[in-house]
C-alpha atoms as a PDB file:
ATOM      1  CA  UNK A   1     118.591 150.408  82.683  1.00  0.00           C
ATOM      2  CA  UNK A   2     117.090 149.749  86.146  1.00  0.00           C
ATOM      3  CA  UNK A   3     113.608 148.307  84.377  1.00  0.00           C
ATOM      4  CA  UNK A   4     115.336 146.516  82.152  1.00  0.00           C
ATOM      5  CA  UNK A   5     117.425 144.764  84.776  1.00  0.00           C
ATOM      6  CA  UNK A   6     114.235 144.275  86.649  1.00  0.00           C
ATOM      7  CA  UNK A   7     112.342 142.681  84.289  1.00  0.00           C
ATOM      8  CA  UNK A   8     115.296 140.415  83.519  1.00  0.00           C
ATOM      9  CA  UNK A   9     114.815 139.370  86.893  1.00  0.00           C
ATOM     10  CA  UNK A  10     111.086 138.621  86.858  1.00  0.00           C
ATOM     11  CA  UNK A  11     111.746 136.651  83.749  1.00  0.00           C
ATOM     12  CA  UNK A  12     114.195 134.376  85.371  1.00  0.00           C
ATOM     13  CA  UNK A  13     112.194 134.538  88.479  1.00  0.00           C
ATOM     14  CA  UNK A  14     109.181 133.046  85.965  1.00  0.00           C
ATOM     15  CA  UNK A  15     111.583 130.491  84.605  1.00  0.00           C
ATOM     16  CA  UNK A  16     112.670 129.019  87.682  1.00  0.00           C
ATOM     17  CA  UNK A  17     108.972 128.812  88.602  1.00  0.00           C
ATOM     18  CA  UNK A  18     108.231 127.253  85.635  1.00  0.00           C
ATOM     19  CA  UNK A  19     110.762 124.403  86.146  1.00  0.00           C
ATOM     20  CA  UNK A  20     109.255 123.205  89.262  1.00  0.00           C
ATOM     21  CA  UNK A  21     105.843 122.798  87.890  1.00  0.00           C
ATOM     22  CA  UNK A  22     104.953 119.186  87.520  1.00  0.00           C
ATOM     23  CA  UNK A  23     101.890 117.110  86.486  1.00  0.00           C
ATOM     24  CA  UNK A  24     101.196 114.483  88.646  1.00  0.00           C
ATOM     25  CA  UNK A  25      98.095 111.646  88.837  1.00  0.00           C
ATOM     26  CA  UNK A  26      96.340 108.442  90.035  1.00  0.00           C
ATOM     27  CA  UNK A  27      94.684 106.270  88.607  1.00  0.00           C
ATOM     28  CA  UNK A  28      93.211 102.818  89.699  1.00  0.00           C
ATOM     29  CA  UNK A  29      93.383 101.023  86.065  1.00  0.00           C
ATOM     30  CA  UNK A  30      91.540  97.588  87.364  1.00  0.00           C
ATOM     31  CA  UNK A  31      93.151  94.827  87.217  1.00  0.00           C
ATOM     32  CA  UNK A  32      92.749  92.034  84.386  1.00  0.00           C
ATOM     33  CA  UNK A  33      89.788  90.526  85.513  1.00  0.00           C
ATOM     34  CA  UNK A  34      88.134  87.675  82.887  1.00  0.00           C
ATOM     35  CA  UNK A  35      84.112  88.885  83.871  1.00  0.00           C
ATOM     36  CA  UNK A  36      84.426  92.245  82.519  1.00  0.00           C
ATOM     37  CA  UNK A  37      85.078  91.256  79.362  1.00  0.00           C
ATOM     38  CA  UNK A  38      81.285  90.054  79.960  1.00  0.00           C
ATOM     39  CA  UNK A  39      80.329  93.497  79.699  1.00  0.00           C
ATOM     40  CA  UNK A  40      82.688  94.618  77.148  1.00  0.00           C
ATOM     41  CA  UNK A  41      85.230  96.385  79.889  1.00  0.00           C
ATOM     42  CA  UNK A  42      87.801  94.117  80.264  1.00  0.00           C
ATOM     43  CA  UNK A  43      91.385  95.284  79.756  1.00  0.00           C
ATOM     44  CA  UNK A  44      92.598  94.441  76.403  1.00  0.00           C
ATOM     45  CA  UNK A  45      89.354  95.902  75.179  1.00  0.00           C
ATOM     46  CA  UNK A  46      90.087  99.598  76.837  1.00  0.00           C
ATOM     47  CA  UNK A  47      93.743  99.700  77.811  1.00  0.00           C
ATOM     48  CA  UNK A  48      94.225 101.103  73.725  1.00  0.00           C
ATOM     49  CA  UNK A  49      91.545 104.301  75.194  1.00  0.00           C
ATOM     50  CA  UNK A  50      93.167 104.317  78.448  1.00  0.00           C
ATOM     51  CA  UNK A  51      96.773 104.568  77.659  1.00  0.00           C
ATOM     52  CA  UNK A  52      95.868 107.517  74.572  1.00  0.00           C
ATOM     53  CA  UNK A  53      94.022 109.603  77.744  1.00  0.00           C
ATOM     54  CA  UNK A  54      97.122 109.441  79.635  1.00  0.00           C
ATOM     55  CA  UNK A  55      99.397 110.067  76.586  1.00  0.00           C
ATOM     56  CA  UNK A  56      96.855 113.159  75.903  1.00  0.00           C
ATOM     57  CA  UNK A  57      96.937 114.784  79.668  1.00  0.00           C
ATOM     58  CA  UNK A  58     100.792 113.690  79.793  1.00  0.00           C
ATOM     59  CA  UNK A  59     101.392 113.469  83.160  1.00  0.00           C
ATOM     60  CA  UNK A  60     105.267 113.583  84.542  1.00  0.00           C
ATOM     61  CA  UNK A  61     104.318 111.201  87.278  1.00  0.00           C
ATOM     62  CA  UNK A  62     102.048 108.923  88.361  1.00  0.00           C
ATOM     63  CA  UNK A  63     100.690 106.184  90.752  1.00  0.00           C
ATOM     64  CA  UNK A  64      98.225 103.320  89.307  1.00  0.00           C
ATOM     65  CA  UNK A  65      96.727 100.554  90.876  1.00  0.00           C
ATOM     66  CA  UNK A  66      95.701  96.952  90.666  1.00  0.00           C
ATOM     67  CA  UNK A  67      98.236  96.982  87.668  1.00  0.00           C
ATOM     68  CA  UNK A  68      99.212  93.264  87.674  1.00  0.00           C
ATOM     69  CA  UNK A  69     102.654  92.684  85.861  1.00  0.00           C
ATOM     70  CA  UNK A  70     100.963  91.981  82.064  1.00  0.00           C
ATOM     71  CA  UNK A  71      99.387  94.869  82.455  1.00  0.00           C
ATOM     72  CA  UNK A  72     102.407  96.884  83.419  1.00  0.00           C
ATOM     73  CA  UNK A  73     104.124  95.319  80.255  1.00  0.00           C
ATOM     74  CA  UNK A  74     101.147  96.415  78.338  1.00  0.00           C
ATOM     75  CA  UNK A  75     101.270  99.999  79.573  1.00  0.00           C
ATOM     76  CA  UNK A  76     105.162 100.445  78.498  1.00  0.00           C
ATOM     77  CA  UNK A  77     104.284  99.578  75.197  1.00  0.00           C
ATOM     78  CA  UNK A  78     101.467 101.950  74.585  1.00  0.00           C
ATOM     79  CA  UNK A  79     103.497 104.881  76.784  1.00  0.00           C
ATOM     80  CA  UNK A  80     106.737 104.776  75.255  1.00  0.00           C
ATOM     81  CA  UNK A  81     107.531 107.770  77.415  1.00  0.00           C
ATOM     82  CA  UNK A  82     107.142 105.918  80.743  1.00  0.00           C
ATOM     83  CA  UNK A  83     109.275 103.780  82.845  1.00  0.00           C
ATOM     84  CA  UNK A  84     107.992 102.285  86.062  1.00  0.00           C
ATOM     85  CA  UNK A  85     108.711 101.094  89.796  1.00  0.00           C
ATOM     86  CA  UNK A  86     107.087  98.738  91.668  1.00  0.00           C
ATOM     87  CA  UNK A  87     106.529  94.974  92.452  1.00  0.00           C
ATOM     88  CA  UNK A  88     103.966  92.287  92.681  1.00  0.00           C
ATOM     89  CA  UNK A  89     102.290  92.429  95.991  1.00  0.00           C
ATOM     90  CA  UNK A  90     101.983  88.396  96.579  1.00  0.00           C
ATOM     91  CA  UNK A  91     105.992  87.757  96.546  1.00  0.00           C
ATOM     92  CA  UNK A  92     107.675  91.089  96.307  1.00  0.00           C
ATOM     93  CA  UNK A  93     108.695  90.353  93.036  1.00  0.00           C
ATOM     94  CA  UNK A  94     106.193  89.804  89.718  1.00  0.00           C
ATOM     95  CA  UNK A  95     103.061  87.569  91.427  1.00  0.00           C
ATOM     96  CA  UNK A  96     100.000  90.032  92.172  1.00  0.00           C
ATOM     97  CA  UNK A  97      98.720  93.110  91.669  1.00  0.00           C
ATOM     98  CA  UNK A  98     101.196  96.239  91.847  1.00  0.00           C
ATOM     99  CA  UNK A  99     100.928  99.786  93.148  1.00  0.00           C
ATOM    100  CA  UNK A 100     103.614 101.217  90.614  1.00  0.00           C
ATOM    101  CA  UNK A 101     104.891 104.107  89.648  1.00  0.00           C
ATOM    102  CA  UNK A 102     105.378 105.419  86.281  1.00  0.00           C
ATOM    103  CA  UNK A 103     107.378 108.429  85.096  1.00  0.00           C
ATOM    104  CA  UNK A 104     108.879 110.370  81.985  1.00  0.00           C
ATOM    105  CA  UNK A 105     112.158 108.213  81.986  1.00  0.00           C
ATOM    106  CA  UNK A 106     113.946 111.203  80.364  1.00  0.00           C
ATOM    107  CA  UNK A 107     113.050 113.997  82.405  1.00  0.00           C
ATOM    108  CA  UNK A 108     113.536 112.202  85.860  1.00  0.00           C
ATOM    109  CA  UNK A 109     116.633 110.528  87.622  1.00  0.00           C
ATOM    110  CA  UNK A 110     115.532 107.592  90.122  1.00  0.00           C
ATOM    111  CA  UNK A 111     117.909 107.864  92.975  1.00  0.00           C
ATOM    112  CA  UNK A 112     116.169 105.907  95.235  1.00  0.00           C
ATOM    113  CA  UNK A 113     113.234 103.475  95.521  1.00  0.00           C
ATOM    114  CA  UNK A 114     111.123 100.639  97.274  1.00  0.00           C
ATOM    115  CA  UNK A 115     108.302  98.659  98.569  1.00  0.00           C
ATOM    116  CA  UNK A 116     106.716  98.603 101.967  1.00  0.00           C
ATOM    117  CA  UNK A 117     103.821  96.304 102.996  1.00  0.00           C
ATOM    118  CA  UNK A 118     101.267  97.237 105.032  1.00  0.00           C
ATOM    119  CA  UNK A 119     101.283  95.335 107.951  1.00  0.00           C
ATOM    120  CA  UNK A 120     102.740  94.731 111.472  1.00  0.00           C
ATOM    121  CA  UNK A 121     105.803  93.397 109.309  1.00  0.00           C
ATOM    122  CA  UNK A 122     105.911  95.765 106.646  1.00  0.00           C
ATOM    123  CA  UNK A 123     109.315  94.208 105.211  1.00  0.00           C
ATOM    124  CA  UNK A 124     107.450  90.642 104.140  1.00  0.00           C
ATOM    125  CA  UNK A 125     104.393  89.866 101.608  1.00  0.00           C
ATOM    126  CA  UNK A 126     101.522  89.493 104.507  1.00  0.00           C
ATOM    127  CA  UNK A 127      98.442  90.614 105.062  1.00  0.00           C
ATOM    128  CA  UNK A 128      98.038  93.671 107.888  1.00  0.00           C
ATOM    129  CA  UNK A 129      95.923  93.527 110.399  1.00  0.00           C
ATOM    130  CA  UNK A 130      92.371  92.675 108.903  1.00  0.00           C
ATOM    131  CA  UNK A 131      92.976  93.462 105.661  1.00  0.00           C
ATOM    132  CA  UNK A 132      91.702  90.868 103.199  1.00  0.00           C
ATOM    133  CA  UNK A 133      94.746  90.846 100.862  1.00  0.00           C
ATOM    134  CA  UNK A 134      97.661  91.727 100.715  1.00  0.00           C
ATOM    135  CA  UNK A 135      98.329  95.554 100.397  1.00  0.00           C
ATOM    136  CA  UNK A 136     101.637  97.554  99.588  1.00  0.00           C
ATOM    137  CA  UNK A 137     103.251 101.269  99.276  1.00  0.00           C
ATOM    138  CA  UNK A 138     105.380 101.847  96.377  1.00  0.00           C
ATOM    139  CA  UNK A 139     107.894 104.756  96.920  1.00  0.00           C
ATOM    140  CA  UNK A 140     110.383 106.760  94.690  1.00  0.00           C
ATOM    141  CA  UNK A 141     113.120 109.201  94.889  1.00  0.00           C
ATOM    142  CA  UNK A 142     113.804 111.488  91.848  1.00  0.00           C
ATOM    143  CA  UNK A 143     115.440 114.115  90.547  1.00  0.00           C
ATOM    144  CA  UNK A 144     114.405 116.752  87.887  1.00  0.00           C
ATOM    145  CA  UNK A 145     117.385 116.757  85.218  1.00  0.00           C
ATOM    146  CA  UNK A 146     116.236 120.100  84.310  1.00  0.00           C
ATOM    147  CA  UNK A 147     115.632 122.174  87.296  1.00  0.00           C
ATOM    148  CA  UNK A 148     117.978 119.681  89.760  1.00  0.00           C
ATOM    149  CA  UNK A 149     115.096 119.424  92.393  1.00  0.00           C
ATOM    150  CA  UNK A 150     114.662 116.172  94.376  1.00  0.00           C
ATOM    151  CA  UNK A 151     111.486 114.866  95.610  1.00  0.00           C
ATOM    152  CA  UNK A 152     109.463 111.755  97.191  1.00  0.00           C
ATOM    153  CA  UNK A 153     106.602 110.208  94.942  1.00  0.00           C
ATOM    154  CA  UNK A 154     104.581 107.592  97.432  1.00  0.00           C
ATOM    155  CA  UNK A 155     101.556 105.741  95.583  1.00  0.00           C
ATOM    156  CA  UNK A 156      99.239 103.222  97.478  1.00  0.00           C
ATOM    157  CA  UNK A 157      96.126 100.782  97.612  1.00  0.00           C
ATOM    158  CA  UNK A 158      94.866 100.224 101.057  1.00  0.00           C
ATOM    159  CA  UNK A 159      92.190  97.352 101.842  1.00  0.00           C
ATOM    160  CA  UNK A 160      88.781  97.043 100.729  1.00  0.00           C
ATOM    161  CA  UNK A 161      87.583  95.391 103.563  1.00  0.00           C
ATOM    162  CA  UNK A 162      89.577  95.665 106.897  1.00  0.00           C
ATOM    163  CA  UNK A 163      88.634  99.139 108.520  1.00  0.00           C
ATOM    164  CA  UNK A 164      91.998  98.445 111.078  1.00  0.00           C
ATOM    165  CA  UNK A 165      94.335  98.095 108.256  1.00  0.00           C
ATOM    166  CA  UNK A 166      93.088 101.218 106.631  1.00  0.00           C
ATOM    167  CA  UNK A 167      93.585 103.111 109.598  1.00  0.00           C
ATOM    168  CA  UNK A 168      97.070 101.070 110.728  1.00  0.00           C
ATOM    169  CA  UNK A 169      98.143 101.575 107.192  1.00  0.00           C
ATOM    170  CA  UNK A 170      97.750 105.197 107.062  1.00  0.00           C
ATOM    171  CA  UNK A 171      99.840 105.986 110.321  1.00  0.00           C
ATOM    172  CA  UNK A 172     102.646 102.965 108.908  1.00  0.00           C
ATOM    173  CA  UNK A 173     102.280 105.345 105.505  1.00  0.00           C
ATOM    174  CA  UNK A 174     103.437 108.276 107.488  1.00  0.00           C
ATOM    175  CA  UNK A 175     105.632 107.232 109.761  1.00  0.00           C
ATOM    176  CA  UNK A 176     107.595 105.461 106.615  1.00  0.00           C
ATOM    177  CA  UNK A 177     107.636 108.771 105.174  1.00  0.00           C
ATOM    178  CA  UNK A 178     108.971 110.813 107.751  1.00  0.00           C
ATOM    179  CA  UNK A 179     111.547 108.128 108.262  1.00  0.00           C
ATOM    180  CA  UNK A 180     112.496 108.035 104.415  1.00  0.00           C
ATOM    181  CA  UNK A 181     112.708 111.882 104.074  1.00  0.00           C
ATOM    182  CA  UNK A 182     115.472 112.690 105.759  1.00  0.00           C
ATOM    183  CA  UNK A 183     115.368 116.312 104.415  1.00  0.00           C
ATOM    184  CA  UNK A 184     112.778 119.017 103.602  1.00  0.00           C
ATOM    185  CA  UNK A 185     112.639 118.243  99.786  1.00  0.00           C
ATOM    186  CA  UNK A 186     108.677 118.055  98.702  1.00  0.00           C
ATOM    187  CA  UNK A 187     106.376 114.850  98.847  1.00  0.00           C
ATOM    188  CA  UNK A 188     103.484 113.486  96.850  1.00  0.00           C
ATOM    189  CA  UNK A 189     101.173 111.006  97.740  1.00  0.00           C
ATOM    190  CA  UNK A 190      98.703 109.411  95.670  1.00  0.00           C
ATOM    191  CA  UNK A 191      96.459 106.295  96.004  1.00  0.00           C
ATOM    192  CA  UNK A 192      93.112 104.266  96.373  1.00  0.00           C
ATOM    193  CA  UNK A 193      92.602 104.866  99.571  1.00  0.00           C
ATOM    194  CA  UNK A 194      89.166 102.877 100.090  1.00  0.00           C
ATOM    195  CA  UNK A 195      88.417 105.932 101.966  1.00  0.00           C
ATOM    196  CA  UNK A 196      86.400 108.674 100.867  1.00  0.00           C
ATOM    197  CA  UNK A 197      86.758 112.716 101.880  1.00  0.00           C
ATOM    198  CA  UNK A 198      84.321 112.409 104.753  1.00  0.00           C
ATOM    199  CA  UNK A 199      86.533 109.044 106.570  1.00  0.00           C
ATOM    200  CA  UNK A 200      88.534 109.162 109.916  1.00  0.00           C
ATOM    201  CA  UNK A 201      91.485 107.807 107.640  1.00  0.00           C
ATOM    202  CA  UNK A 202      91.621 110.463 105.192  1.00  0.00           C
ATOM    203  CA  UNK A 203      91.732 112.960 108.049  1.00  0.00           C
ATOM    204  CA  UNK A 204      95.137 111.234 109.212  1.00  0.00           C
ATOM    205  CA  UNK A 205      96.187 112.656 105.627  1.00  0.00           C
ATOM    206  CA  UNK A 206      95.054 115.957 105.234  1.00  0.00           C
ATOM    207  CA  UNK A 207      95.161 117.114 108.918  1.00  0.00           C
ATOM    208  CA  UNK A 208      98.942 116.001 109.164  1.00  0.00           C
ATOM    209  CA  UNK A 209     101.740 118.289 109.918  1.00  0.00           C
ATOM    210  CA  UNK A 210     102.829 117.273 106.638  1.00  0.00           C
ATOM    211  CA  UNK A 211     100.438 116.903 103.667  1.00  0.00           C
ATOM    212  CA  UNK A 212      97.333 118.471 102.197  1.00  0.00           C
ATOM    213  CA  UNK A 213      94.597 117.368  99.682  1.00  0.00           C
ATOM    214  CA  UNK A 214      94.848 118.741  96.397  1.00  0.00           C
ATOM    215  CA  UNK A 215      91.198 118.781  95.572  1.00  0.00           C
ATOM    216  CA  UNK A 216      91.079 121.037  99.109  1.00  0.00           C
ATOM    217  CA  UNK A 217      93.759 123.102  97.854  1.00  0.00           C
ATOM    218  CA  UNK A 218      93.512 123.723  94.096  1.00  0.00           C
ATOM    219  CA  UNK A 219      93.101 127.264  92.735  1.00  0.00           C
ATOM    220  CA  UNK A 220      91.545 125.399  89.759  1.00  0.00           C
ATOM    221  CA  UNK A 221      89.206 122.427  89.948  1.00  0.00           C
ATOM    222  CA  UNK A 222      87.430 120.325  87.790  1.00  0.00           C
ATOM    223  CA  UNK A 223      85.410 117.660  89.692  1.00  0.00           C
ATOM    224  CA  UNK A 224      81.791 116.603  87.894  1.00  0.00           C
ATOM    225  CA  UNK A 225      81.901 113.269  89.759  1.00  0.00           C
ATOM    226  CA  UNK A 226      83.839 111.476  92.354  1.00  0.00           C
ATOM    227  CA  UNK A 227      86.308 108.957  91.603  1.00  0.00           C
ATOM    228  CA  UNK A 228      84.561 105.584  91.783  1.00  0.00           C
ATOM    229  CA  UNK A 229      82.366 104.531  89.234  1.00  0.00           C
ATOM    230  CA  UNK A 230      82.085 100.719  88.916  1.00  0.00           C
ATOM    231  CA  UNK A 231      81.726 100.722  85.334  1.00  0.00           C
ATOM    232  CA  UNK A 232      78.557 102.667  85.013  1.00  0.00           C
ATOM    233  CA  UNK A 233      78.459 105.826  82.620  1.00  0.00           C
ATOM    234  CA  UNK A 234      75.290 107.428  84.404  1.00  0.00           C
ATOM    235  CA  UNK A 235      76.168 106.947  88.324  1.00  0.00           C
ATOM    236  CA  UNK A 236      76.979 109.758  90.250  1.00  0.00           C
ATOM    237  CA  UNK A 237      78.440 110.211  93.343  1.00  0.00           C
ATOM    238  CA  UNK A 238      80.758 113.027  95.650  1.00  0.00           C
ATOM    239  CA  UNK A 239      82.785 110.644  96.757  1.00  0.00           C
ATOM    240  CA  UNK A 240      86.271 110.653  96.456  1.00  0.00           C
ATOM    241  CA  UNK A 241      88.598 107.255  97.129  1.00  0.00           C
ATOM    242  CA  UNK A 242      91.727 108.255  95.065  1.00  0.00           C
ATOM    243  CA  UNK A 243      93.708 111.184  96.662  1.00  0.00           C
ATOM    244  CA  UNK A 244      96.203 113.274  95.451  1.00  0.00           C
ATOM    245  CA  UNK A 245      98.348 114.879  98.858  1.00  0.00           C
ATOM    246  CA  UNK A 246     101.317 117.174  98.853  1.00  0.00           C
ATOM    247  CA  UNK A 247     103.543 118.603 100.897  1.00  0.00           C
ATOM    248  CA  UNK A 248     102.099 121.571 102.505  1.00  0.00           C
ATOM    249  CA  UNK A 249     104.029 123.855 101.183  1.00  0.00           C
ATOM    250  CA  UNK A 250     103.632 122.686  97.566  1.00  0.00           C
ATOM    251  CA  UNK A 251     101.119 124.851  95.214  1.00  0.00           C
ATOM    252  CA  UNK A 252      98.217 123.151  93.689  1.00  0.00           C
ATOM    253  CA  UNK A 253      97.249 124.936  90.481  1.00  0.00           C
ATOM    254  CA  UNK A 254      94.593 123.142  88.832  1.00  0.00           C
ATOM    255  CA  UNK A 255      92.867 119.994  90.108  1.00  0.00           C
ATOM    256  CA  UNK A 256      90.861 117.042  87.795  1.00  0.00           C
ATOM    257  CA  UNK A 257      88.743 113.721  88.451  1.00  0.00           C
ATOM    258  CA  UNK A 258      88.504 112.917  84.472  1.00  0.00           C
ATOM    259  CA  UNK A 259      85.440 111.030  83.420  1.00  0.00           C
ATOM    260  CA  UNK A 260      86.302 110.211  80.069  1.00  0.00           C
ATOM    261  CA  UNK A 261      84.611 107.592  77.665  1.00  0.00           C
ATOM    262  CA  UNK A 262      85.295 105.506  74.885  1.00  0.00           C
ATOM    263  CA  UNK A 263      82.613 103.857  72.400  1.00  0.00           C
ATOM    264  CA  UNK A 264      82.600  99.834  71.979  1.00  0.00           C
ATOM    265  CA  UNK A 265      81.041  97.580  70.366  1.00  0.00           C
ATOM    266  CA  UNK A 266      78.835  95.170  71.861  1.00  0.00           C
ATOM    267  CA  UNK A 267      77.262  92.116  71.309  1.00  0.00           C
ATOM    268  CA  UNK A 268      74.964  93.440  68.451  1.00  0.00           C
ATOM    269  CA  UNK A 269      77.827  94.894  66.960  1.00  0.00           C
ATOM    270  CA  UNK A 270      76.336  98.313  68.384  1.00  0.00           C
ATOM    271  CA  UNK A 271      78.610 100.694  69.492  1.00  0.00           C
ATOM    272  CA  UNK A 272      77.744 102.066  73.765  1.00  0.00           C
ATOM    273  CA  UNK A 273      79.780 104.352  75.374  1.00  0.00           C
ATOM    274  CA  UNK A 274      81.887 102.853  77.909  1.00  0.00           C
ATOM    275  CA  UNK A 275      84.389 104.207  80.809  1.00  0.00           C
ATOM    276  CA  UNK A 276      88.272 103.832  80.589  1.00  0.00           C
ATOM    277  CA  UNK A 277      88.343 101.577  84.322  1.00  0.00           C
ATOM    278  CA  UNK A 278      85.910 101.557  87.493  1.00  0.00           C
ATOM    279  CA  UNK A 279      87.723 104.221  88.418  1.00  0.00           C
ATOM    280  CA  UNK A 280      88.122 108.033  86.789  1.00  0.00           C
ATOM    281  CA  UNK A 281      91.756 109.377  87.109  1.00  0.00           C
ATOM    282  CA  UNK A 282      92.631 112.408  89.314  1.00  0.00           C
ATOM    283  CA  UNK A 283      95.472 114.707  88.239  1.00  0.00           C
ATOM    284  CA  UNK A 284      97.028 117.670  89.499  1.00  0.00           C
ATOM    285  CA  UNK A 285      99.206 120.301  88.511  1.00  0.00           C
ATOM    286  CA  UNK A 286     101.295 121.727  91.355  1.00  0.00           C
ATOM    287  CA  UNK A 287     104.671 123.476  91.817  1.00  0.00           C
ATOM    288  CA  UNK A 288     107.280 123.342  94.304  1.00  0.00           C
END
C-alpha cells in the first residue's frame, strides 16, 4: 500500500512538472522590404514556409521582430492558433515595425501588457540615445489556464547602429523589469539584440542577478549555425544576435537555432533552396 501511495505521488509530482513546461522562441521575420523580392525572399513569397515551421515546432510563446502591422495580419491568418501584443514603433499605435508577441490564445490569459521605448523617455515614440531608429520592448503578463502559473514574456529589437543605445537599452530593459515584476513569478526574455555572445551588452543579460542564456544553460542543444544569416544558405557563422534569457531559476531542457529551407522558383523557373528570413529562429523548451 505504501508503494502504491508512493508512486501515486511521483505521478502527480510528474504531472505538475509537466504543466509548467512551455515552448518558447524568437524569431526576427524581416520586415516587408520591396528588394528582396529581387532575390526571390521577399515576404509574401516565404511567409506560406515560415508560418508552416512555426505551426510544425508549435511554440506556446513567442517574440518576432521587424513584424510591421500587414505582416502581423498576415501571420494571424496562417497561425490560427495565435493572438498577439504589440504596437507600431513610429506612433505607438499601427505605423512601423513591431516587436510583438504572439501566443496560443486558448491556453494563456493576458492579464497585463505594454510597450516601452527605448530611450531617455521611454513613454514616447523617440529615438534613444544614438540609436538610428526608433526601438521598443514589448511586454506581457499571462497566466497558464491549465496549471494557474503567472509569468512575464519581454521581447525586443535593440539598434543596429548606436553602440550607447544598445548598452542604455539593456540596463532601461532591466530596470523596467524589475519594476514591472512586483513578485517572484518567472521571466522570459527574447530578442534581436544586435549583440552577439561575445558583446559587453549581452553580459548585462546573462551576468544579471536575474536572467540566464538558454543556449548557456540547455541540457539539450542544437546549434549548427548562429542566428544571422542575411539570406545566404551556405554562410556560416558562431554568432548569436537573438537570445533567449530566463529567470535563473527556470530549467532549460532543450535549446534550437533552426536553419530551415524552403525551395523557390526563380527567374528561370528553376527551383533554389532558399531560407525562411535573414534570420534562423531560436526556441527553447524550459520549465518553471
Amino acid at each position: 500500500m505504501k508503494k502504491h501511495f508512493l508512486l501515486i505521488l511521483s505521478v502527480i509530482a510528474v504531472l505538475a512538472v509537466n504543466g509548467q513546461e512551455l515552448t518558447v522562441g524568437t524569431y526576427n521575420i524581416r520586415n516587408n522590404n520591396r528588394g528582396d523580392y529581387k532575390i526571390f525572399d521577399g515576404w509574401n513569397q516565404r511567409k506560406e514556409a515560415m508560418c508552416a515551421e512555426i505551426n510544425f515546432i508549435y511554440p506556446d510563446l513567442f517574440g518576432c521582430q521587424e513584424a510591421t502591422h500587414q505582416q502581423i495580419v498576415d501571420m494571424l491568418a496562417l497561425l490560427p492558433d495565435y493572438a498577439y501584443l504589440g504596437v507600431g514603433r513610429e506612433d505607438g499605435k499601427e505605423e512601423g515595425e513591431y516587436s510583438p508577441v504572439y501566443y496560443k490564445k486558448d491556453r494563456f490569459k493576458l492579464l497585463d501588457s505594454g510597450t516601452f521605448w527605448l530611450a531617455e523617455d521611454p513613454t514616447k515614440p523617440v529615438m534613444g540615445w544614438d540609436a538610428a531608429c526608433k526601438r521598443v520592448c514589448t511586454w506581457g503578463y499571462f497566466k497558464d489556464k491549465k496549471s494557474k502559473r503567472k509569468f512575464y514574456f519581454f521581447n525586443t529589437h535593440m539598434d543596429h547602429i548606436g553602440v550607447i543605445a544598445r548598452r542604455e537599452g539593456a540596463k532601461l530593459i532591466m530596470k523596467k523589469m524589475k519594476e514591472l515584476m512586483k513578485t517572484d513569478e518567472p521571466v522570459v526574455l527574447t530578442g534581436d539584440f544586435n549583440v552577439d555572445q561575445y558583446n559587453e551588452v549581452y553580459a548585462i543579460f546573462s551576468e544579471s542577478d536575474l536572467l540566464k542564456d538558454c543556449y548557456a544553460s540547455a541540457r539539450y542543444c542544437f546549434a549548427p549555425n548562429g542566428s544571422f544569416n542575411d539570406f545566404k544558405t551556405g554562410q556560416y557563422t558562431d554568432r548569436r544576435i537573438d537570445h533567449i534569457f530566463v529567470s535563473k531559476s527556470v530549467d532549460v531542457q532543450r535549446y534550437a537555432i533552426l536553419n530551415d529551407t524552403d525551395w523557390r522558383a526563380g527567374a528561370d523557373g528553376e527551383k533554389v533552396r532558399h531560407v525562411l528570413s535573414d534570420h534562423y529562429p531560436v526556441f527553447a523548451k524550459i520549465v518553471f
